[in-house]
Protein backbone atom coordinates (compact mmCIF):
# COMPACT_ATOMS: atom_id res chain seq x y z
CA UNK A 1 -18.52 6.45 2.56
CA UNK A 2 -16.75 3.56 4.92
CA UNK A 3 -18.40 2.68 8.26
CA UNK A 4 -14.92 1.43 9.39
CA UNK A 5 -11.54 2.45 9.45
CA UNK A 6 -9.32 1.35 6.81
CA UNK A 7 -5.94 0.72 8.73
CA UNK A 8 -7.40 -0.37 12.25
CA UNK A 9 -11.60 -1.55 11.31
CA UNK A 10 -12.65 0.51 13.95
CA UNK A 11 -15.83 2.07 13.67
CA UNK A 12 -15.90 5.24 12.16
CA UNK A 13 -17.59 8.43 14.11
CA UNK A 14 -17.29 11.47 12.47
CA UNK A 15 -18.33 12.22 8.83
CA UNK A 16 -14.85 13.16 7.59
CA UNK A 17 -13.63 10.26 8.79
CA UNK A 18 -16.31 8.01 6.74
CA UNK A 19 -15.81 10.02 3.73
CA UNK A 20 -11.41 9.60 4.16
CA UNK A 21 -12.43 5.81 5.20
CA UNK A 22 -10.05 6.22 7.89
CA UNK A 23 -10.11 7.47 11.90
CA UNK A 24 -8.17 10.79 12.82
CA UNK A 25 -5.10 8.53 14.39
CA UNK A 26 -4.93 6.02 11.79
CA UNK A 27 -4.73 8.56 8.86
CA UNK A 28 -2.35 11.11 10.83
CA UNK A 29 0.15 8.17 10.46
CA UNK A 30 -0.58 7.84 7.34
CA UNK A 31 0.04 11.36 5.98
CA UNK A 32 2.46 11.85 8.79
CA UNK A 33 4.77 9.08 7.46
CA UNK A 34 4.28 10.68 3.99
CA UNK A 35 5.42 14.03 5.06
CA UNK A 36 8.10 13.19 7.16
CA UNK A 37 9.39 11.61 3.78
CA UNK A 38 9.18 14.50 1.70
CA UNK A 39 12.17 15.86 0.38
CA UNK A 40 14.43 13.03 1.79
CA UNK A 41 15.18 11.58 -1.85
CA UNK A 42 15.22 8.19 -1.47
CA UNK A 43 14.37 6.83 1.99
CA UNK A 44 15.71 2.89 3.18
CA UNK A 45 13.94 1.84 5.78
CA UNK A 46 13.87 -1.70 6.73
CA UNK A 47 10.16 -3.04 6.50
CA UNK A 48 8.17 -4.38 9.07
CA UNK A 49 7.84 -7.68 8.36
CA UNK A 50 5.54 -8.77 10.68
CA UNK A 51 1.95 -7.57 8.49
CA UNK A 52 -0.39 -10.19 8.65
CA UNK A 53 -3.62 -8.04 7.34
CA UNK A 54 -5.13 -7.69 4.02
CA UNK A 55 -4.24 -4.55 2.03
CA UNK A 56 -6.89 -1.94 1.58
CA UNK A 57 -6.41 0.39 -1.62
CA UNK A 58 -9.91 2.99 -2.13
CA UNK A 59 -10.24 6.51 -3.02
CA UNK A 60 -10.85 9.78 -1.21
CA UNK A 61 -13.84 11.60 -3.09
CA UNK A 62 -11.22 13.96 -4.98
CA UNK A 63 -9.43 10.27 -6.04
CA UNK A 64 -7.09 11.01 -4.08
CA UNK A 65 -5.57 7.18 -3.04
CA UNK A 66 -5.75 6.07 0.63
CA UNK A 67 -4.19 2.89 1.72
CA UNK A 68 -2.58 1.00 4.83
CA UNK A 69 0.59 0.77 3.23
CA UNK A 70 3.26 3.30 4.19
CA UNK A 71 5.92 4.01 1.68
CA UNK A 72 9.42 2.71 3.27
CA UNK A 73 10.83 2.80 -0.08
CA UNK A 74 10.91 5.47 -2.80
CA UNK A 75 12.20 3.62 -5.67
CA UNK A 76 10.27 4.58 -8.67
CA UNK A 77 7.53 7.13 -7.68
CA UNK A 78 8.44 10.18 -5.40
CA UNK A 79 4.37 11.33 -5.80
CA UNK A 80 2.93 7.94 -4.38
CA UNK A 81 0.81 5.44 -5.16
CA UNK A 82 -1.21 4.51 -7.71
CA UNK A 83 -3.20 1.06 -9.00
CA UNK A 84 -4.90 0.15 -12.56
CA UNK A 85 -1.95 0.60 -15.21
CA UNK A 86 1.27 -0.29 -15.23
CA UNK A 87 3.63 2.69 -14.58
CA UNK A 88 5.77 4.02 -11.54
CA UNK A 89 2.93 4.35 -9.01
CA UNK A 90 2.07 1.26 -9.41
CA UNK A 91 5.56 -0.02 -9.05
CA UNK A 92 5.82 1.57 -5.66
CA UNK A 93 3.17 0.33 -4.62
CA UNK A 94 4.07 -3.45 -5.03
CA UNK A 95 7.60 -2.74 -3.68
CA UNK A 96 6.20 -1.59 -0.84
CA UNK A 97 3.41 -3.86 -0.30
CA UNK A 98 6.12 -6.74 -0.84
CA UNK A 99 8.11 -5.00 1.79
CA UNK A 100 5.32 -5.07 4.19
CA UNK A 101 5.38 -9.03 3.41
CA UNK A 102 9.43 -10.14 2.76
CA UNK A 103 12.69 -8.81 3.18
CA UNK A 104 13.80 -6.35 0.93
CA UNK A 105 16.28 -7.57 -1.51
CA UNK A 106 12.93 -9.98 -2.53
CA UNK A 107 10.28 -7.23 -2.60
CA UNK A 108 13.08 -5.43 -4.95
CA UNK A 109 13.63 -8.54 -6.91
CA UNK A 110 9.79 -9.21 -7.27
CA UNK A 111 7.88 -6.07 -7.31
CA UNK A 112 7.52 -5.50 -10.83
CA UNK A 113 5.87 -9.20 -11.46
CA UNK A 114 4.24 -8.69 -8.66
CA UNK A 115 2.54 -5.33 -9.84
CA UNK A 116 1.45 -6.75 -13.50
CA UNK A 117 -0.44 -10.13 -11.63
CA UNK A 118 -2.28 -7.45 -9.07
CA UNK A 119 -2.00 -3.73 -9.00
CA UNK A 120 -2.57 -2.91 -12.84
CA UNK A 121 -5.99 -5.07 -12.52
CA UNK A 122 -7.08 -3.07 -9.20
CA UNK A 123 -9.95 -1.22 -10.47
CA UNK A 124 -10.00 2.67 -10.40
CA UNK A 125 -12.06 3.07 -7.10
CA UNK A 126 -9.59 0.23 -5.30
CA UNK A 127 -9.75 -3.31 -4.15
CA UNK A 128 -8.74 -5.28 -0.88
CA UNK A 129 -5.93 -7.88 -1.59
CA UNK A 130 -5.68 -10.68 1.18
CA UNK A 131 -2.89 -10.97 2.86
CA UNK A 132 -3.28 -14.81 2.49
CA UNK A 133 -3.05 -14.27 -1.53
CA UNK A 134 -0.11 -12.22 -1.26
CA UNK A 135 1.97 -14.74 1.35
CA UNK A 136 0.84 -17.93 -1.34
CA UNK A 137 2.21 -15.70 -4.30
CA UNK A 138 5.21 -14.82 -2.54
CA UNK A 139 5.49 -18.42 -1.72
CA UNK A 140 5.57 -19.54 -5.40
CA UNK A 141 7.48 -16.85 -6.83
CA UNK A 142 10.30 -17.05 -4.32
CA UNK A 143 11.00 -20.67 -5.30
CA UNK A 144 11.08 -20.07 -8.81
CA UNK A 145 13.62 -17.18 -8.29
């Protein structure tokens, strides 16, 4: 169980929050993004490209996956997210972690290297990746592209 929220750090209050690892506001946007996105097919929306935080990937106690990052793009995965392996969950995930980070023709362009040198090593139960790591790989990838 998390003492703090996920998305914002605040402290957590109630114990359904601790055991989601996120506050009632923080994961109504969460799920509320995801449900509003349901049954659109493929949603293009242009990414907010101010993120400066780290990324926070953990588990629900059913495994379900909860995360700060809101899927803007559906490219590969219409169930979500996943981490540890290197299929279509992970895939979305690193587009739209990328997206959180560049414009989008780049997070397209370098999501799937992007997913082997992180996501598939995230461990089952989840992982923070700094933003800082993500901004110097972005760095060194986008020159070499």
């Amino acid at each position: 169980m998390s003492e703090r929220c996920g998305r914002c750090n605040r402290v957590l209050r109630d114990v359904i929050s601790k055991e989601k690892g996120f506050g009632p506001v923080c994961w109504t946007k969460i799920i509320g993004t995801r449900e509003r996105q349901k049954g659109q097919g493929r949603l293009f929306k242009e990414p907010e490209l101010d993120f400066s935080g780290d990324i926070i990937l953990k588990r629900s106690e059913n495994g379900s996956v909860l995360t700060n990052v809101s899927q803007q793009i559906e490219l590969h995965s219409p169930n979500g997210f996943e981490w540890g392996y290197g299929g279509s969950g992970p895939a979305e995930l690193a587009l739209n972690i990328l997206a959180m980070f560049t414009d989008r023709q780049t997070a397209e362009e370098l999501h799937q290297i992007f997913k082997w040198d992180f996501i598939v090593r995230v461990p089952y139960d989840g992982a923070t990746i700094k933003g800082k790591e993500i901004r110097k790989w972005l760095k060194q990838h986008k020159t070499a592209s």
